[in-house]
N, C-alpha and C. Protein backbone atom coordinates (compact mmCIF):
# COMPACT_ATOMS: atom_id res chain seq x y z
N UNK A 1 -36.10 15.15 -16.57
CA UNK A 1 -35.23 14.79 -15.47
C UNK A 1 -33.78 14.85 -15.92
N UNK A 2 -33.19 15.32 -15.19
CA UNK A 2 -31.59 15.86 -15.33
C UNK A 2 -30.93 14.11 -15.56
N UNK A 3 -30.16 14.11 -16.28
CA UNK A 3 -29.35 12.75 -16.30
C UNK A 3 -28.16 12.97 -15.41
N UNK A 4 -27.67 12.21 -14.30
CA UNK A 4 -26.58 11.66 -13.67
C UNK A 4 -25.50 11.76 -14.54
N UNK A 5 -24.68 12.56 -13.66
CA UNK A 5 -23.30 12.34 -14.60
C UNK A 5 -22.41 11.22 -13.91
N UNK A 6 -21.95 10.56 -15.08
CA UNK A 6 -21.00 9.40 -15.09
C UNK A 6 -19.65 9.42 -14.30
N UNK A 7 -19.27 8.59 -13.70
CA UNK A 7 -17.70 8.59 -13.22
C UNK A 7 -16.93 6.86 -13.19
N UNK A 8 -16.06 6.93 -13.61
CA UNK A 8 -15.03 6.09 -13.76
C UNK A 8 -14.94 5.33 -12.12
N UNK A 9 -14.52 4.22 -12.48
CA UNK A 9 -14.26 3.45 -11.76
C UNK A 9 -12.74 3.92 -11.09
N UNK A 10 -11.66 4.85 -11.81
CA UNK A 10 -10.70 5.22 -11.60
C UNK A 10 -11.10 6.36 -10.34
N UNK A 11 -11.96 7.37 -11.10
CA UNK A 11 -11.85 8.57 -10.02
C UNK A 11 -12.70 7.93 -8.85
N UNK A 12 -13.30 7.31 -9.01
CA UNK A 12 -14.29 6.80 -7.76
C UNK A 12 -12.71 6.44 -6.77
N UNK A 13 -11.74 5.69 -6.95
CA UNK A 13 -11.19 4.74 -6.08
C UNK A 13 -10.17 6.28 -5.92
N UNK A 14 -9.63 7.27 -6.54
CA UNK A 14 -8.82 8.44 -6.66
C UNK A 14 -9.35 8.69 -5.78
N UNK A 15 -10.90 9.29 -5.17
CA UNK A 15 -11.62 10.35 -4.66
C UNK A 15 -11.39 9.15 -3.61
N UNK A 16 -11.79 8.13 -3.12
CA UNK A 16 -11.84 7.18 -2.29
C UNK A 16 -10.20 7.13 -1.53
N UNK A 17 -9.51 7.40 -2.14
CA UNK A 17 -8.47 7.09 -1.50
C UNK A 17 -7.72 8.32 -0.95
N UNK A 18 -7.67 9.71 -1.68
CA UNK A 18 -8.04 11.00 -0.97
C UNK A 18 -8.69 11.45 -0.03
N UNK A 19 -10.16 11.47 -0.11
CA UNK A 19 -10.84 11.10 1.56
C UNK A 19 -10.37 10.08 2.46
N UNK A 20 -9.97 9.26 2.32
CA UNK A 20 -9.36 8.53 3.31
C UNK A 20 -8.14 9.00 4.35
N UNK A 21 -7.74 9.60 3.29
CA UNK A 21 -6.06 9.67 3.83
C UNK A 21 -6.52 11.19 4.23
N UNK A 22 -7.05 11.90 4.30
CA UNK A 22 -7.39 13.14 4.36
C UNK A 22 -8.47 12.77 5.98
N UNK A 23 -9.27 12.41 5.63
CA UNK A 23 -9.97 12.14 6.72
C UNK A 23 -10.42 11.03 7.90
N UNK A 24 -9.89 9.85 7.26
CA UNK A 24 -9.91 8.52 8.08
C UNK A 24 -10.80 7.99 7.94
N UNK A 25 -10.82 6.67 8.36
CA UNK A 25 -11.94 5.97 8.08
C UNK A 25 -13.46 6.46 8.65
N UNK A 26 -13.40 6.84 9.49
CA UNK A 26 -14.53 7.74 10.17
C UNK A 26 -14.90 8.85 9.49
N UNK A 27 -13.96 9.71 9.38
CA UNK A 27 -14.55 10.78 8.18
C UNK A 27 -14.77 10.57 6.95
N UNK A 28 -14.96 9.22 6.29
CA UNK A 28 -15.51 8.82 4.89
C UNK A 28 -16.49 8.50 4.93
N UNK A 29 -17.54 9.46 4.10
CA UNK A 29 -19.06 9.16 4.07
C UNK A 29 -19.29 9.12 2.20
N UNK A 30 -20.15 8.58 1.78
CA UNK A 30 -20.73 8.84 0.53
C UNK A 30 -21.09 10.16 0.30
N UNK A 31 -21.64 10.67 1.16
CA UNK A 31 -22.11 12.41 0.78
C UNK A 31 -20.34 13.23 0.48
N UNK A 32 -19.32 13.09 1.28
CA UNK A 32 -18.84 13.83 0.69
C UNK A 32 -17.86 12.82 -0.80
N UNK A 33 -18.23 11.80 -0.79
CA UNK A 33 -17.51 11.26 -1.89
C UNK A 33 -18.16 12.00 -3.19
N UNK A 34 -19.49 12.10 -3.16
CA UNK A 34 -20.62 11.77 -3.82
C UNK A 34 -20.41 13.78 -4.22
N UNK A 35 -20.34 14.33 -3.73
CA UNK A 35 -19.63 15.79 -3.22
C UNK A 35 -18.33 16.26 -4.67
N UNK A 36 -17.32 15.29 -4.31
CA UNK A 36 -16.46 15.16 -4.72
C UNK A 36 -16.39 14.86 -5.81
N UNK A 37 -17.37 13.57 -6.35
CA UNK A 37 -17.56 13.00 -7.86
C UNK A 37 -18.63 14.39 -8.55
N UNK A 38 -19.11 15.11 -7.77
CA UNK A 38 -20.30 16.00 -8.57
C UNK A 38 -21.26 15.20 -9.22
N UNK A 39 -21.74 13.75 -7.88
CA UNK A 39 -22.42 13.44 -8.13
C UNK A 39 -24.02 12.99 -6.94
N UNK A 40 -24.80 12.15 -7.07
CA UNK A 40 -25.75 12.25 -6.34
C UNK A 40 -25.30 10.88 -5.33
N UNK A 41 -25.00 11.00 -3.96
CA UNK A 41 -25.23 9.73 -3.05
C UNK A 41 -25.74 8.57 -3.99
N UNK A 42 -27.07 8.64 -4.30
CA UNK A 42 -27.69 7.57 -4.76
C UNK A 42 -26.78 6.88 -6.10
N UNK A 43 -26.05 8.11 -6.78
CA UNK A 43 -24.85 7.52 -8.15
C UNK A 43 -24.00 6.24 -7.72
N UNK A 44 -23.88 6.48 -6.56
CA UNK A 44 -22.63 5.75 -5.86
C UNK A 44 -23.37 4.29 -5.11
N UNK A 45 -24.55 4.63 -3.98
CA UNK A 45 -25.58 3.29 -4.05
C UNK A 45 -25.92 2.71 -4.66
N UNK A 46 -25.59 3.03 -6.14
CA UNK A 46 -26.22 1.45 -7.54
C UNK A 46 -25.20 0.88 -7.26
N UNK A 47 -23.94 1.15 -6.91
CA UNK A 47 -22.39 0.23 -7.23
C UNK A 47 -22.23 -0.22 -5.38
N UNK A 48 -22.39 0.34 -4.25
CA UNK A 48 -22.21 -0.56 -3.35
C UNK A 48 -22.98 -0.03 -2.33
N UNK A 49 -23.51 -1.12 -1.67
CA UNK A 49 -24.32 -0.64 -0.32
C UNK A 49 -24.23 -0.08 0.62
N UNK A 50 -22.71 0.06 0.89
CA UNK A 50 -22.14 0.97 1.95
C UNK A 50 -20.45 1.09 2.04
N UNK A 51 -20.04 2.18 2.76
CA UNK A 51 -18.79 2.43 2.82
C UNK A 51 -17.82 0.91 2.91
N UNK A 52 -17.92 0.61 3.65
CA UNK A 52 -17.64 -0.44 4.03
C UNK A 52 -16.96 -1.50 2.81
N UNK A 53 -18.17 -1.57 2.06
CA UNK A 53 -18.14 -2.56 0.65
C UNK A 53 -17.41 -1.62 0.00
N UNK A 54 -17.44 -0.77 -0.21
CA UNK A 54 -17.04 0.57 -1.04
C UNK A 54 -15.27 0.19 -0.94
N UNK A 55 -15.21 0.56 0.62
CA UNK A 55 -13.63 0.41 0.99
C UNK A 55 -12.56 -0.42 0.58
N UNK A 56 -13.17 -1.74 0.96
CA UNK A 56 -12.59 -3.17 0.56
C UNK A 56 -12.30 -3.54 -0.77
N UNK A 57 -13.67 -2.76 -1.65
CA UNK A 57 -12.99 -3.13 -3.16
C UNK A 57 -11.72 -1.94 -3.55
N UNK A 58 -12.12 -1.08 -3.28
CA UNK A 58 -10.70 -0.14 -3.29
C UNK A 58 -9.39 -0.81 -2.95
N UNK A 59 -9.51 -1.04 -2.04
CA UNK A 59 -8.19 -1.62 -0.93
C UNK A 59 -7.76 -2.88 -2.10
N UNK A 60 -8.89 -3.66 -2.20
CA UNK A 60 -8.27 -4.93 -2.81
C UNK A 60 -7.60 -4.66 -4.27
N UNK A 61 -8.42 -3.14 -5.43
CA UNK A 61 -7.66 -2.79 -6.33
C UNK A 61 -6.33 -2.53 -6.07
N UNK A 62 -5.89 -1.25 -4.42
CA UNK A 62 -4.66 -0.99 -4.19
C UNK A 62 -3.80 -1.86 -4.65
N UNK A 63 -4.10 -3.01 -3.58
CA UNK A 63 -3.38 -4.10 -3.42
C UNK A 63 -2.79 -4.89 -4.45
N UNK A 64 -3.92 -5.34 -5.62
CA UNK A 64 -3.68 -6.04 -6.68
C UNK A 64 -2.40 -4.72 -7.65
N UNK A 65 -2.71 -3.35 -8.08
CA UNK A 65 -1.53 -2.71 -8.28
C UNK A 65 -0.34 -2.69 -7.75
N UNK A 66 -0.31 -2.60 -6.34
CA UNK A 66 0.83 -2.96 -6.06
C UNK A 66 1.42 -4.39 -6.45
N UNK A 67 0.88 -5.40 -6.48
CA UNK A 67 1.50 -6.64 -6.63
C UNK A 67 2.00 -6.74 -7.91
N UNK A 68 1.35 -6.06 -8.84
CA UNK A 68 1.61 -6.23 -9.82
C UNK A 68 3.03 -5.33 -10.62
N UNK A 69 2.89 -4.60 -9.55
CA UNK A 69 3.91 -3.64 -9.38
C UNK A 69 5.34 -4.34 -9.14
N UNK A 70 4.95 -4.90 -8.02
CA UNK A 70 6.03 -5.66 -7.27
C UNK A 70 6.49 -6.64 -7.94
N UNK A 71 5.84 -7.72 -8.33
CA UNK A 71 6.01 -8.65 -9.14
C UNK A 71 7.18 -8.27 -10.49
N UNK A 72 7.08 -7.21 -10.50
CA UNK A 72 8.45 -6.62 -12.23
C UNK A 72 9.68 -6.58 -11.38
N UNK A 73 9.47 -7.01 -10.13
CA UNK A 73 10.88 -6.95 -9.27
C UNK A 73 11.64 -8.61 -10.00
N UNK A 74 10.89 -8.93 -10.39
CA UNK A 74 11.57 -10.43 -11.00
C UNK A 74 12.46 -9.81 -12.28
N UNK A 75 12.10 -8.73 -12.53
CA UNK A 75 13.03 -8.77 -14.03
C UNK A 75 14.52 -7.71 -13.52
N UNK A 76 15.03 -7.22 -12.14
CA UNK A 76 16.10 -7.29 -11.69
C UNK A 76 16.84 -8.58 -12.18
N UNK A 77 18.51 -8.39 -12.06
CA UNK A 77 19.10 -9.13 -12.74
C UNK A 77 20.02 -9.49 -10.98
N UNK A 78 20.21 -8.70 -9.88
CA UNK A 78 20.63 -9.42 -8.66
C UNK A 78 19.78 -8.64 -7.67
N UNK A 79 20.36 -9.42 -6.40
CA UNK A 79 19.98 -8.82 -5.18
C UNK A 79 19.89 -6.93 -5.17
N UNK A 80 21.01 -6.41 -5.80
CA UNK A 80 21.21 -4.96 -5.19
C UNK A 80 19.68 -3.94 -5.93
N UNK A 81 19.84 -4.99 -7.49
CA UNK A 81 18.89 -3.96 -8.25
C UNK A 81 17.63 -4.46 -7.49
N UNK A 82 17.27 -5.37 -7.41
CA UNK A 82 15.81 -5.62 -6.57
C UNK A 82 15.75 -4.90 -5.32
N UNK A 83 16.82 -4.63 -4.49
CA UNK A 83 16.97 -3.77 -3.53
C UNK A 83 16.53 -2.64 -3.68
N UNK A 84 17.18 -1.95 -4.76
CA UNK A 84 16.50 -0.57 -5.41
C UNK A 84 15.65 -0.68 -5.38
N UNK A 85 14.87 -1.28 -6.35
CA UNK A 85 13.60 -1.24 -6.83
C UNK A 85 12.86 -1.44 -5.79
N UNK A 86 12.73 -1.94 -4.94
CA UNK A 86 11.64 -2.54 -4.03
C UNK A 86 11.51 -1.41 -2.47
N UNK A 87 13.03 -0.92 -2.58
CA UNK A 87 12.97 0.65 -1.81
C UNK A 87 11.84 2.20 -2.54
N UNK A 88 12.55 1.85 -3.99
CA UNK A 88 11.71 2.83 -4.62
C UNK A 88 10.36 3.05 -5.13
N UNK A 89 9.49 1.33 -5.21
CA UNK A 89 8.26 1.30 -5.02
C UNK A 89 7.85 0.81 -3.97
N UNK A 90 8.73 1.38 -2.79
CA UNK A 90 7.60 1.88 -1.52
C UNK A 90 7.81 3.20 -1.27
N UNK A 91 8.52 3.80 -1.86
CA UNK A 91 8.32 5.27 -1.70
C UNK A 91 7.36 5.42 -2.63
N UNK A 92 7.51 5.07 -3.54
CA UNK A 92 6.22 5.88 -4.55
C UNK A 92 4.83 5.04 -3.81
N UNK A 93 4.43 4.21 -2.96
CA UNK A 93 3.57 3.85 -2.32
C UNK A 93 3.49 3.86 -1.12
N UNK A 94 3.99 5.52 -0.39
CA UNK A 94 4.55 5.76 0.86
C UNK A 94 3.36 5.45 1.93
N UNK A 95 1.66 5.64 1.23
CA UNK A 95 0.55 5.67 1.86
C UNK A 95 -0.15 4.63 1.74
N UNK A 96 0.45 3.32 1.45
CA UNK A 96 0.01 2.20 1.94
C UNK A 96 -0.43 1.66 3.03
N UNK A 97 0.57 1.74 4.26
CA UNK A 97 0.72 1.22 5.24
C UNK A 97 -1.05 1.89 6.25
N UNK A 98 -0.75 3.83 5.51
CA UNK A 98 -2.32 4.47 6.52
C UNK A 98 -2.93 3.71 5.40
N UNK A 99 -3.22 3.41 4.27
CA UNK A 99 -5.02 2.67 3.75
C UNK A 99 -5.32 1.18 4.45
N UNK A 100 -3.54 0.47 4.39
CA UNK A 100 -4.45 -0.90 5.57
C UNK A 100 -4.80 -0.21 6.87
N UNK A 101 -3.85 0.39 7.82
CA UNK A 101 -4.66 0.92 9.16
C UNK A 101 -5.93 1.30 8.74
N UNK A 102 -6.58 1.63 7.81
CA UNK A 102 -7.72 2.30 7.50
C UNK A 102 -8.99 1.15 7.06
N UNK A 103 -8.27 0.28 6.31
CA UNK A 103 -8.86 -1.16 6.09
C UNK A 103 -9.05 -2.06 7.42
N UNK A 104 -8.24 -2.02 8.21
CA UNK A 104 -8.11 -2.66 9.46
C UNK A 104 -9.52 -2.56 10.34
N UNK A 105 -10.04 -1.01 10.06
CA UNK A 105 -11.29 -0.56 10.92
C UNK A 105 -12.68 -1.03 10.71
N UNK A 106 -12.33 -1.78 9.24
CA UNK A 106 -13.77 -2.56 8.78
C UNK A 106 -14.22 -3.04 9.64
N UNK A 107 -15.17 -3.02 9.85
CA UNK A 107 -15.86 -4.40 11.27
C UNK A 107 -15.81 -5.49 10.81
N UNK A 108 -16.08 -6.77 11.50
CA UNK A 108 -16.67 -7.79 11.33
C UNK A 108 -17.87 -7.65 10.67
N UNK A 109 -18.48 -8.60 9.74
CA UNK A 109 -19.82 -8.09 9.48
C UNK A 109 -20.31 -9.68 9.19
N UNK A 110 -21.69 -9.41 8.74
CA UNK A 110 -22.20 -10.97 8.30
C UNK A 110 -22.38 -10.39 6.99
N UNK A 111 -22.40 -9.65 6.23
CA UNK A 111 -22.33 -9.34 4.89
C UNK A 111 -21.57 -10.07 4.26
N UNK A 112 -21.79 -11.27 4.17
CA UNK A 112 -20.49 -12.40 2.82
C UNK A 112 -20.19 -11.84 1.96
N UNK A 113 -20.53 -10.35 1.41
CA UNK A 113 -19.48 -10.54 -0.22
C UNK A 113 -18.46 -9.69 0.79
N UNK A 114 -18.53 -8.51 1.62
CA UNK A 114 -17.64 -8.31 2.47
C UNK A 114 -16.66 -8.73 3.06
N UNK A 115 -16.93 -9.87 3.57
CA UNK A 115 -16.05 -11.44 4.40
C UNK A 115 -15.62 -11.54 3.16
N UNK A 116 -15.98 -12.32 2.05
CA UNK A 116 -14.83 -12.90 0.93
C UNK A 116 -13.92 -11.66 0.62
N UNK A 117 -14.34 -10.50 0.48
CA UNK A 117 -13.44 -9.36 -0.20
C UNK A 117 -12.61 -9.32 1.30
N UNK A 118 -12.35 -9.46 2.21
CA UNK A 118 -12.18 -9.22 3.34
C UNK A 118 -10.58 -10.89 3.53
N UNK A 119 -11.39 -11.38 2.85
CA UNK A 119 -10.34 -12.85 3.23
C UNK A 119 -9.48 -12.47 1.70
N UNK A 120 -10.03 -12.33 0.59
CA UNK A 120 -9.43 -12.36 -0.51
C UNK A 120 -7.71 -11.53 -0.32
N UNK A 121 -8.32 -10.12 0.67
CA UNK A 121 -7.54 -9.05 0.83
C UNK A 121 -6.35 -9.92 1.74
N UNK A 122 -6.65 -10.55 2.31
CA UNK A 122 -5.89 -11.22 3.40
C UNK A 122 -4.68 -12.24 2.63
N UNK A 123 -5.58 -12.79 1.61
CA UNK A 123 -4.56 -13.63 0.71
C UNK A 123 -3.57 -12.87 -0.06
N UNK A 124 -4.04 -11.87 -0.45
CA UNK A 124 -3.15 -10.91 -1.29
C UNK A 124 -1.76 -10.15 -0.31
N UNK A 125 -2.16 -9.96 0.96
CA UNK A 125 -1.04 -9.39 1.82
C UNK A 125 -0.27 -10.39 1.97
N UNK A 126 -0.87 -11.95 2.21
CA UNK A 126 -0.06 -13.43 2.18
C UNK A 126 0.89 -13.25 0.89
N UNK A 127 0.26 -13.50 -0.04
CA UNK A 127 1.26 -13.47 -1.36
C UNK A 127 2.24 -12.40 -1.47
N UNK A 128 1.72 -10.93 -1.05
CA UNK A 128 3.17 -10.09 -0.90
C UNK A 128 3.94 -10.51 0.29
N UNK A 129 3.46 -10.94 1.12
CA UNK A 129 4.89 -11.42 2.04
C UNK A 129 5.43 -13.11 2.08
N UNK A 130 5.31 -13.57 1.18
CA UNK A 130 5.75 -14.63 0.36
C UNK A 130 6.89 -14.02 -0.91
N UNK A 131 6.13 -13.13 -1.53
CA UNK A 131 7.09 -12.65 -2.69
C UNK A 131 8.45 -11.69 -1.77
N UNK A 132 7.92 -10.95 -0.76
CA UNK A 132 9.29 -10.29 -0.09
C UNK A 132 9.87 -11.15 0.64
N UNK A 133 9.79 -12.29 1.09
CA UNK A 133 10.45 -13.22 1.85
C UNK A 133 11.35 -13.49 1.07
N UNK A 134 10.83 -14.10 -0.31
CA UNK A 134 11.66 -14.53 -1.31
C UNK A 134 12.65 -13.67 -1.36
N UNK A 135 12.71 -12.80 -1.69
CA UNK A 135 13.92 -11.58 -1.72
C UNK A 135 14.60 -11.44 -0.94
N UNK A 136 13.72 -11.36 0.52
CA UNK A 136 15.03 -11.45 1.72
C UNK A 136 15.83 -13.02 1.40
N UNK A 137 15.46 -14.31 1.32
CA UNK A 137 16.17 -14.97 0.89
C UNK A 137 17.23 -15.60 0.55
N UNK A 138 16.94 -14.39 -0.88
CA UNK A 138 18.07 -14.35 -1.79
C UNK A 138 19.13 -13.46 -1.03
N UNK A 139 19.05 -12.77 -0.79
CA UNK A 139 20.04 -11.57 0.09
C UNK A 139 20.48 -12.39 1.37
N UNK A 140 20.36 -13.31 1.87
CA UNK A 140 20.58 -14.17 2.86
C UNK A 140 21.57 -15.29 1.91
N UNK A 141 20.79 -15.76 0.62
CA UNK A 141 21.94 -16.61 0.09
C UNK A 141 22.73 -16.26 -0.83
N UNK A 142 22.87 -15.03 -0.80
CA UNK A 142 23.59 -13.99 -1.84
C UNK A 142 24.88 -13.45 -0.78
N UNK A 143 24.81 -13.72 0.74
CA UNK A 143 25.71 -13.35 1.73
C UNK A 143 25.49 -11.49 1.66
N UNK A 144 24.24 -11.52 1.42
CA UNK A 144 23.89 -9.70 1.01
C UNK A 144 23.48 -9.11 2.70
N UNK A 145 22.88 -10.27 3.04
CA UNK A 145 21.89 -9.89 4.11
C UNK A 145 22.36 -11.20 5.00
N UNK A 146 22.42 -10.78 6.28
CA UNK A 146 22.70 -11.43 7.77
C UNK A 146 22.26 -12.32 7.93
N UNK A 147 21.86 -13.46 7.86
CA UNK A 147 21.38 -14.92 7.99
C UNK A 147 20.18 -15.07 9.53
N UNK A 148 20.87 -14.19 10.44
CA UNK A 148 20.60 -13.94 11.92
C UNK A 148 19.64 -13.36 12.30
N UNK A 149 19.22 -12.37 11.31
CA UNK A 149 18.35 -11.47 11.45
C UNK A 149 17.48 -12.15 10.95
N UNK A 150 15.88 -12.19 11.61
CA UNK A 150 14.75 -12.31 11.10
C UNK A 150 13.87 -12.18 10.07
N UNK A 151 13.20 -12.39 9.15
CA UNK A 151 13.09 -11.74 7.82
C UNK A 151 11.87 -10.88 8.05
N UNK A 152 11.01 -11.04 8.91
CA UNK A 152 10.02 -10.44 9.49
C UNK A 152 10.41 -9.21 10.11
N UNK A 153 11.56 -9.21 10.46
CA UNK A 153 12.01 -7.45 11.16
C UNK A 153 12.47 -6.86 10.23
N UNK A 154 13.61 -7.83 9.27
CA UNK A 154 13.89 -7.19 8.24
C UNK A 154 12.69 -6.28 6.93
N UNK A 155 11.58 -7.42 6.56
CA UNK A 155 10.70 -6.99 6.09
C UNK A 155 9.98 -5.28 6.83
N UNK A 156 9.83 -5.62 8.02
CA UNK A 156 9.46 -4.74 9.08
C UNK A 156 10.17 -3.20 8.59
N UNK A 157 11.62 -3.29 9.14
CA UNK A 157 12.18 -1.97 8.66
C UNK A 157 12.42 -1.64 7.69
N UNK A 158 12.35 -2.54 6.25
CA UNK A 158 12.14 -1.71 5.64
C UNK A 158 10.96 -1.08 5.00
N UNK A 159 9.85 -1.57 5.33
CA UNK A 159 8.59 -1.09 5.25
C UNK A 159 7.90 0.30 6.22
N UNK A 160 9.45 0.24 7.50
CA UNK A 160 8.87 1.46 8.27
C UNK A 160 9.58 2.60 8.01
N UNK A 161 10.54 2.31 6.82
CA UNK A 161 11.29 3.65 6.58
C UNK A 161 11.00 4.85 6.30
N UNK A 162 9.82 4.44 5.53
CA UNK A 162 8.44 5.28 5.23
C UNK A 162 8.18 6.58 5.78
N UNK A 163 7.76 5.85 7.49
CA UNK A 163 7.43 6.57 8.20
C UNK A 163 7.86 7.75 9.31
N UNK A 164 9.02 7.52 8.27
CA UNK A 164 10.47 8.08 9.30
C UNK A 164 10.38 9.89 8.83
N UNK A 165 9.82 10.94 9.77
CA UNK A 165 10.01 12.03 9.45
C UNK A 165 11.16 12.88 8.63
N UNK A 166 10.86 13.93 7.75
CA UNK A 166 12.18 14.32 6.75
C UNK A 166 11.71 15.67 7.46
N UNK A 167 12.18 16.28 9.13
CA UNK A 167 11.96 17.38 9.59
C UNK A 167 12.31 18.72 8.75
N UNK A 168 13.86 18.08 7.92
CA UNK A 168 14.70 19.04 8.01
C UNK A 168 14.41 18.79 6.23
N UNK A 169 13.67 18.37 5.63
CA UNK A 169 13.30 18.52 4.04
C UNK A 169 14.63 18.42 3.41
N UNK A 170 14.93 17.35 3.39
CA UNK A 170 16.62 16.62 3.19
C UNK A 170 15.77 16.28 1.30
N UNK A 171 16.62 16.34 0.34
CA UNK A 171 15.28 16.29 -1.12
C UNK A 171 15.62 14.78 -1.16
N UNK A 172 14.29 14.63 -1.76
CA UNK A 172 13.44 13.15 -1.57
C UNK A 172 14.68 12.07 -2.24
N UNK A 173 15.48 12.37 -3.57
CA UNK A 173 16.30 11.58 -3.66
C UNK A 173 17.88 11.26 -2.72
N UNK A 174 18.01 11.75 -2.23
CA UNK A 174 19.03 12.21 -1.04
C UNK A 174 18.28 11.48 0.08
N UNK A 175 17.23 11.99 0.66
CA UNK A 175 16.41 10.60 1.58
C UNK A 175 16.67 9.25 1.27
N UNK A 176 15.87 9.29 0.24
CA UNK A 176 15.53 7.42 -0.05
C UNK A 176 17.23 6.95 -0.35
N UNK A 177 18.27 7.57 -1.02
CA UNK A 177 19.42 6.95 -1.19
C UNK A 177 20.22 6.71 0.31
N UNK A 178 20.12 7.98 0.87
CA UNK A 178 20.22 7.82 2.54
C UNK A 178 19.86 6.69 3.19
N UNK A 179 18.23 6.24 3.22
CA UNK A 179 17.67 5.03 3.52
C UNK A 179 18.40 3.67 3.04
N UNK A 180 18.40 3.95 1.75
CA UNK A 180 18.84 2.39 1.30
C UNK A 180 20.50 2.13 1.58
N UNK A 181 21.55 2.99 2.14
CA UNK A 181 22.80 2.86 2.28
C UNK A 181 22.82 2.43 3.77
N UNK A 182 21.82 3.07 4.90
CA UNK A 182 21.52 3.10 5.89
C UNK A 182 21.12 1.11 6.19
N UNK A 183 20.34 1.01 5.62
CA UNK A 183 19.70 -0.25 5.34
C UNK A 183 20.77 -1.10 4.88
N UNK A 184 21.66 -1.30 4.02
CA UNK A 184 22.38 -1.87 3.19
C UNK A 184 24.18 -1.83 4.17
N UNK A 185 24.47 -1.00 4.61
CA UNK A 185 25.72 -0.76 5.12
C UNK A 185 25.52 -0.50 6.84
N UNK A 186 24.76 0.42 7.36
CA UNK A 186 24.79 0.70 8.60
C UNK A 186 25.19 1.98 8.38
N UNK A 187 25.49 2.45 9.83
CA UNK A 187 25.50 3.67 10.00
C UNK A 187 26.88 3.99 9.94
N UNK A 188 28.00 3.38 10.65
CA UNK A 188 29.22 3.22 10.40
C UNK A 188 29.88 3.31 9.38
N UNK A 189 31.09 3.71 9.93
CA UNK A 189 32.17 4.20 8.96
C UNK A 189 33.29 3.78 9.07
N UNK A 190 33.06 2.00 9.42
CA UNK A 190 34.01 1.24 9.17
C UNK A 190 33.96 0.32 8.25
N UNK A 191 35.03 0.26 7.28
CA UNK A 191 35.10 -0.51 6.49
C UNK A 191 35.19 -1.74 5.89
């Protein structure tokens, strides 16, 4: 009997997160994951019972990288450099926002390890918008940022900058510096 070839816990969540974004939550099946790993459906059924379970632990790895990501925003020394930084690791994590829409589609289930991975995930989006609050904050008591404005819209736009089409292929550093002056100053050209 042929032995199963092995795959990483890395390419599993790589290949997992490629089909996703490629095909949606609906078009992610084990056969073509299983496709993809050059391996057998059943390789992938020893580690979880279904897409579903499959998804959530993915999502919750995303998540925990990013935080951990985010979290080195503490070793900025003011408001502007955390500004940077926190513009520039959401560009390099431009496809966040489609894996929760994609997480979002989980059902309800009575599967409990599901529900806990499901609430866990929920705590972890809590703690990143606890840690970006904090930041807006500071930019509020730094006189960086408008007192008036909401931190929830603020959080908001700049999380939707993302999604803002580059029709005209403006190069990616010229964008995001665009964004963050845009964000930071306005559009105006008064002084």
């Amino acid at each position: 009997m042929a032995r199963e070839k092995k795959f990483t816990t890395k390419e599993l969540f790589q290949e997992t997160k490629q089909i996703l974004l490629e095909n949606g939550y609906d078009g992610f099946t084990f056969g073509i994951l299983a496709e993809r790993l050059e391996v057998s459906r059943g390789a992938i059924y020893k580690y979880f019972d279904n897409k579903d379970e499959l998804i959530v632990e993915f999502m919750l790895q995303e998540m925990k990288n990013f935080l951990v990501d985010l979290n080195e925003i503490t070793q900025c020394k003011n408001f502007h450099e955390k500004f940077n930084y926190l513009i520039d690791l959401i560009f390099q994590n431009a496809n966040i926002h489609q894996i929760i829409a994609i997480g979002q589609r989980i059902s309800n289930t009575r599967d409990k390890r599901i529900t806990t991975k499901k609430k866990e995930l929920d705590q972890l989006h809590i703690k990143m918008y606890h840690q970006l609050d904090e930041f807006i904050q500071l930019g509020k008591k730094t006189s960086k940022v408008k007192p008036s404005i909401p931190n929830a819209l603020i959080l908001g736009f700049i999380f939707q900058t993302i999604a803002i089409p580059n029709h005209f292929h403006i190069s990616r550093d010229l964008w995001i510096n665009s964004i963050k002056e845009i964000i930071l100053d306005g559009i105006s050209n008064n002084n």
